[in-house]
Protein backbone atom coordinates (compact mmCIF):
# COMPACT_ATOMS: atom_id res chain seq x y z
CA UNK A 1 111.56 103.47 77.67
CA UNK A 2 111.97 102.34 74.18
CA UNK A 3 114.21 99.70 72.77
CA UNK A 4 115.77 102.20 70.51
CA UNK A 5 115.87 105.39 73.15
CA UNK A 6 117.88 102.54 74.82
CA UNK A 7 120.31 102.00 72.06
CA UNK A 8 120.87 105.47 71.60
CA UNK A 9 122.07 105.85 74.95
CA UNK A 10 124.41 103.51 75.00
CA UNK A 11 125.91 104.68 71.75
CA UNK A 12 129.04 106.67 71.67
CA UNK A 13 128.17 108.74 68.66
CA UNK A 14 127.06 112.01 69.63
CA UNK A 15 123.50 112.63 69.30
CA UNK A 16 124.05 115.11 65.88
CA UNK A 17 125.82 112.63 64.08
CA UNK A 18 123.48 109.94 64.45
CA UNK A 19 120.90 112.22 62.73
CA UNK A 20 123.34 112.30 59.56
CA UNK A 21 124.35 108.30 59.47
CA UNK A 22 120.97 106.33 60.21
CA UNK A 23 120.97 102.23 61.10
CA UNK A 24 118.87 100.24 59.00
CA UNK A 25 115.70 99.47 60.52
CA UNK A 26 116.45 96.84 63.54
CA UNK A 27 120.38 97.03 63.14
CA UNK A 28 121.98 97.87 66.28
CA UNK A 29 124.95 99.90 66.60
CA UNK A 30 128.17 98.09 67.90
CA UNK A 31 129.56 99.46 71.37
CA UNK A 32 133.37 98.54 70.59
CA UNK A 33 134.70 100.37 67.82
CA UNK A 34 136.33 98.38 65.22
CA UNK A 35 139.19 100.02 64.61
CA UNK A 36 140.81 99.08 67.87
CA UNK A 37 141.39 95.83 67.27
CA UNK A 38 144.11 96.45 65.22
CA UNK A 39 145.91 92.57 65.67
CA UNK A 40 142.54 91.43 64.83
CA UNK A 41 142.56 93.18 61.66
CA UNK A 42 146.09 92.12 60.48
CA UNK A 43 145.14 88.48 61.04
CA UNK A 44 142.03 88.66 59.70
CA UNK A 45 143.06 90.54 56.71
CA UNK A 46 145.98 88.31 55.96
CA UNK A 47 143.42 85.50 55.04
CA UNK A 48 140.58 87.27 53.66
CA UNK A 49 142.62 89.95 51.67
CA UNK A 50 139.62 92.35 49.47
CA UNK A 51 141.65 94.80 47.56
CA UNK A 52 143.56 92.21 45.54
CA UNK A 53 143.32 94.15 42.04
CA UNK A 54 144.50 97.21 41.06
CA UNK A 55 141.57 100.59 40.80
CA UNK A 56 139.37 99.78 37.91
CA UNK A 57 139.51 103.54 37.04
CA UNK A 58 142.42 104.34 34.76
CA UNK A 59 142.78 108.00 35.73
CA UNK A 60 142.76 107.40 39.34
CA UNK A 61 146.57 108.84 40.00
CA UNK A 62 146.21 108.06 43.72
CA UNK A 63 148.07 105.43 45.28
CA UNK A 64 145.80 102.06 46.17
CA UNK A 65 147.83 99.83 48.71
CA UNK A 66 146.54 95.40 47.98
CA UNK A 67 146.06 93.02 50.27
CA UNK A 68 146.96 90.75 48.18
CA UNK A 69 150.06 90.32 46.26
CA UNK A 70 151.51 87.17 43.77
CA UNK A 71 153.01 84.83 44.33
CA UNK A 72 155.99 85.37 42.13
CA UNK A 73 156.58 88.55 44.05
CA UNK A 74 156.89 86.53 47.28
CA UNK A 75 159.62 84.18 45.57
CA UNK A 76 161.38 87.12 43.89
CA UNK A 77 161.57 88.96 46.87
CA UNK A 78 162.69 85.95 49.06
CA UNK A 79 165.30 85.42 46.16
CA UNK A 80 166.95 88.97 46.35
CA UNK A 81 167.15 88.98 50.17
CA UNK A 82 168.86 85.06 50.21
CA UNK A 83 171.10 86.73 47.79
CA UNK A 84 171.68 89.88 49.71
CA UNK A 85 173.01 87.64 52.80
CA UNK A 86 175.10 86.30 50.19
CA UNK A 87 176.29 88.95 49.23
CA UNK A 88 177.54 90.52 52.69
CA UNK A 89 178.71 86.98 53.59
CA UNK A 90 180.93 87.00 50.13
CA UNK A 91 182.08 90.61 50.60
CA UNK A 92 183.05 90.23 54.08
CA UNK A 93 184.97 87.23 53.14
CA UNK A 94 187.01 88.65 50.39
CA UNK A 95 187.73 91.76 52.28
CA UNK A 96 189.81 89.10 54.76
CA UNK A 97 191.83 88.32 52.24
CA UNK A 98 192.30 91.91 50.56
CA UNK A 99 189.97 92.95 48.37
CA UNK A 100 188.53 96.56 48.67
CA UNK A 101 184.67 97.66 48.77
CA UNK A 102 184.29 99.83 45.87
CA UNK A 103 180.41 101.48 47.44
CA UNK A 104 181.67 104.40 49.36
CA UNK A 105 178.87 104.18 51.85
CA UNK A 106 179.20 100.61 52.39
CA UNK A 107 182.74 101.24 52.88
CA UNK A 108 182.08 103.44 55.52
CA UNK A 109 180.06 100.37 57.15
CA UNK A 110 182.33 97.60 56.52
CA UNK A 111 185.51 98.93 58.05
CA UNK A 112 183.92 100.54 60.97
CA UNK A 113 181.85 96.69 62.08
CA UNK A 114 181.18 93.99 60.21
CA UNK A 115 177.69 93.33 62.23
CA UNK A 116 176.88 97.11 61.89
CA UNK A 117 177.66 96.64 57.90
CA UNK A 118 175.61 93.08 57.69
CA UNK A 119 172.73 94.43 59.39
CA UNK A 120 172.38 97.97 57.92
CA UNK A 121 172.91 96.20 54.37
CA UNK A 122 170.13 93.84 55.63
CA UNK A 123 167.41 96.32 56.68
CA UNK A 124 168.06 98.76 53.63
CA UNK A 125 167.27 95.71 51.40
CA UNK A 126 164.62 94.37 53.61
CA UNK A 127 162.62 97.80 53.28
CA UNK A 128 163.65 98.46 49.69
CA UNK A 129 162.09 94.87 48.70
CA UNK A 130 159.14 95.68 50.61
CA UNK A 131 158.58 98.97 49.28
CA UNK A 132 158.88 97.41 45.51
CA UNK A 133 156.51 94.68 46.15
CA UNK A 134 154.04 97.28 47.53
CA UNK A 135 154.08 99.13 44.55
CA UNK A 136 154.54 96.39 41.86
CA UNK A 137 151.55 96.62 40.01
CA UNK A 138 152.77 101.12 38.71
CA UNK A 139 155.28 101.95 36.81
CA UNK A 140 157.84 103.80 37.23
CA UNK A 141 158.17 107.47 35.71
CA UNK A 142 155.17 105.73 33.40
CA UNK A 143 157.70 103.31 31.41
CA UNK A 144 158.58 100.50 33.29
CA UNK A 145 156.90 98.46 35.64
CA UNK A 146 157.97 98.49 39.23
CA UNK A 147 157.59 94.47 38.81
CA UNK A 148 160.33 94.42 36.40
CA UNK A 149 162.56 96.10 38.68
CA UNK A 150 162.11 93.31 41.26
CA UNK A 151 164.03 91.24 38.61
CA UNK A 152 166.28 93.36 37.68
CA UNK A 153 167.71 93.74 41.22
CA UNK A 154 167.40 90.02 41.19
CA UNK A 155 169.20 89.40 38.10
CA UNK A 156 171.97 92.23 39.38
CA UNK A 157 172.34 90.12 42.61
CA UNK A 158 172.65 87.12 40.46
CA UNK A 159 175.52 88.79 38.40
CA UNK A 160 177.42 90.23 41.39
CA UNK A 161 177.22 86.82 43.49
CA UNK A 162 178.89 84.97 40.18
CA UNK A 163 181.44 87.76 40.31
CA UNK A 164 182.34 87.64 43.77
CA UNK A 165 182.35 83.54 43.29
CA UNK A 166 185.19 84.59 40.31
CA UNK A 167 187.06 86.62 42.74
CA UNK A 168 187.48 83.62 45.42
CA UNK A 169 188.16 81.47 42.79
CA UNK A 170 191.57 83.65 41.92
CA UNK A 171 192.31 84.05 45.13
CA UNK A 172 192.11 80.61 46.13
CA UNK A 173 194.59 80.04 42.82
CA UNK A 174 196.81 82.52 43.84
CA UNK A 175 197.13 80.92 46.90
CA UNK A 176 197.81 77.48 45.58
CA UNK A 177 201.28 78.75 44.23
């Protein structure tokens, strides 16, 4: 028996496949399949990201996920969600002294539970965030980067936190006197 008849039988590919997609001369044919390992892969592509640039052809519509994303997205994103646990802490705290949420959906949260309300409002940003940063490098309907979005949900967290700071501020006046 041959080294190669050998081979062959151990393979898993069927025998009229292997016709179609030869091994190089002396390459042997792996008996796990790669795409098993799928922790393997995570971990391994975490480090050694490849697709870290966008398609180099322009009219390529298709969506092309990165490995690799920067940095700047990582502190933006970290940013909005710090401020989004802000922002639930801050609303649940004025809504103990009075005030009323003016989102109708989170309205529906807040009075029903407060941990139901913090944690839906927590996941909903969470995967929003994530979805942005996986598509930062389009635009959106063609005009606007998806990147500048990021910021500008930043920047509206930043506005609404100073707002809600405002509010406890005249609270904590009115209740001076």
């Amino acid at each position: 028996m041959k080294v190669s008849d050998s081979l062959h039988a151990r393979d898993r590919v069927p025998r009229h496949l292997q016709a179609t997609v030869p091994c190089a001369p002396g390459a042997q044919r792996r008996l796990s399949d790669r795409r098993q390992r799928v922790l393997w892969s995570v971990l391994y592509g975490s480090f050694n990201a490849r697709r870290r640039r966008p398609p180099r052809r322009l009219n390529d519509g298709r969506y092309h996920a990165l490995d690799w994303h920067s940095a700047h997205l990582l502190a933006v994103s970290i940013g909005i969600l710090l401020l989004s646990v802000g922002d639930a802490l801050l609303t649940l705290t004025l809504m103990s002294y009075g005030a009323v949420e003016v989102n109708p959906v989170m309205a529906m949260l807040v009075y029903g539970s407060p941990a139901v309300f913090t944690a839906l409002k927590m996941a909903m940003t969470g995967i929003s965030v994530m979805l942005l940063v996986l598509l930062a490098r389009y635009r959106f309907m063609r005009v606007v980067k998806v990147e500048l979005i990021l910021y500008g949900v930043l920047a509206g967290y930043m506005i609404l936190i100073r707002h809600e700071f405002g509010m406890l501020q005249v609270i904590s006046d009115l209740r001076l006197f």
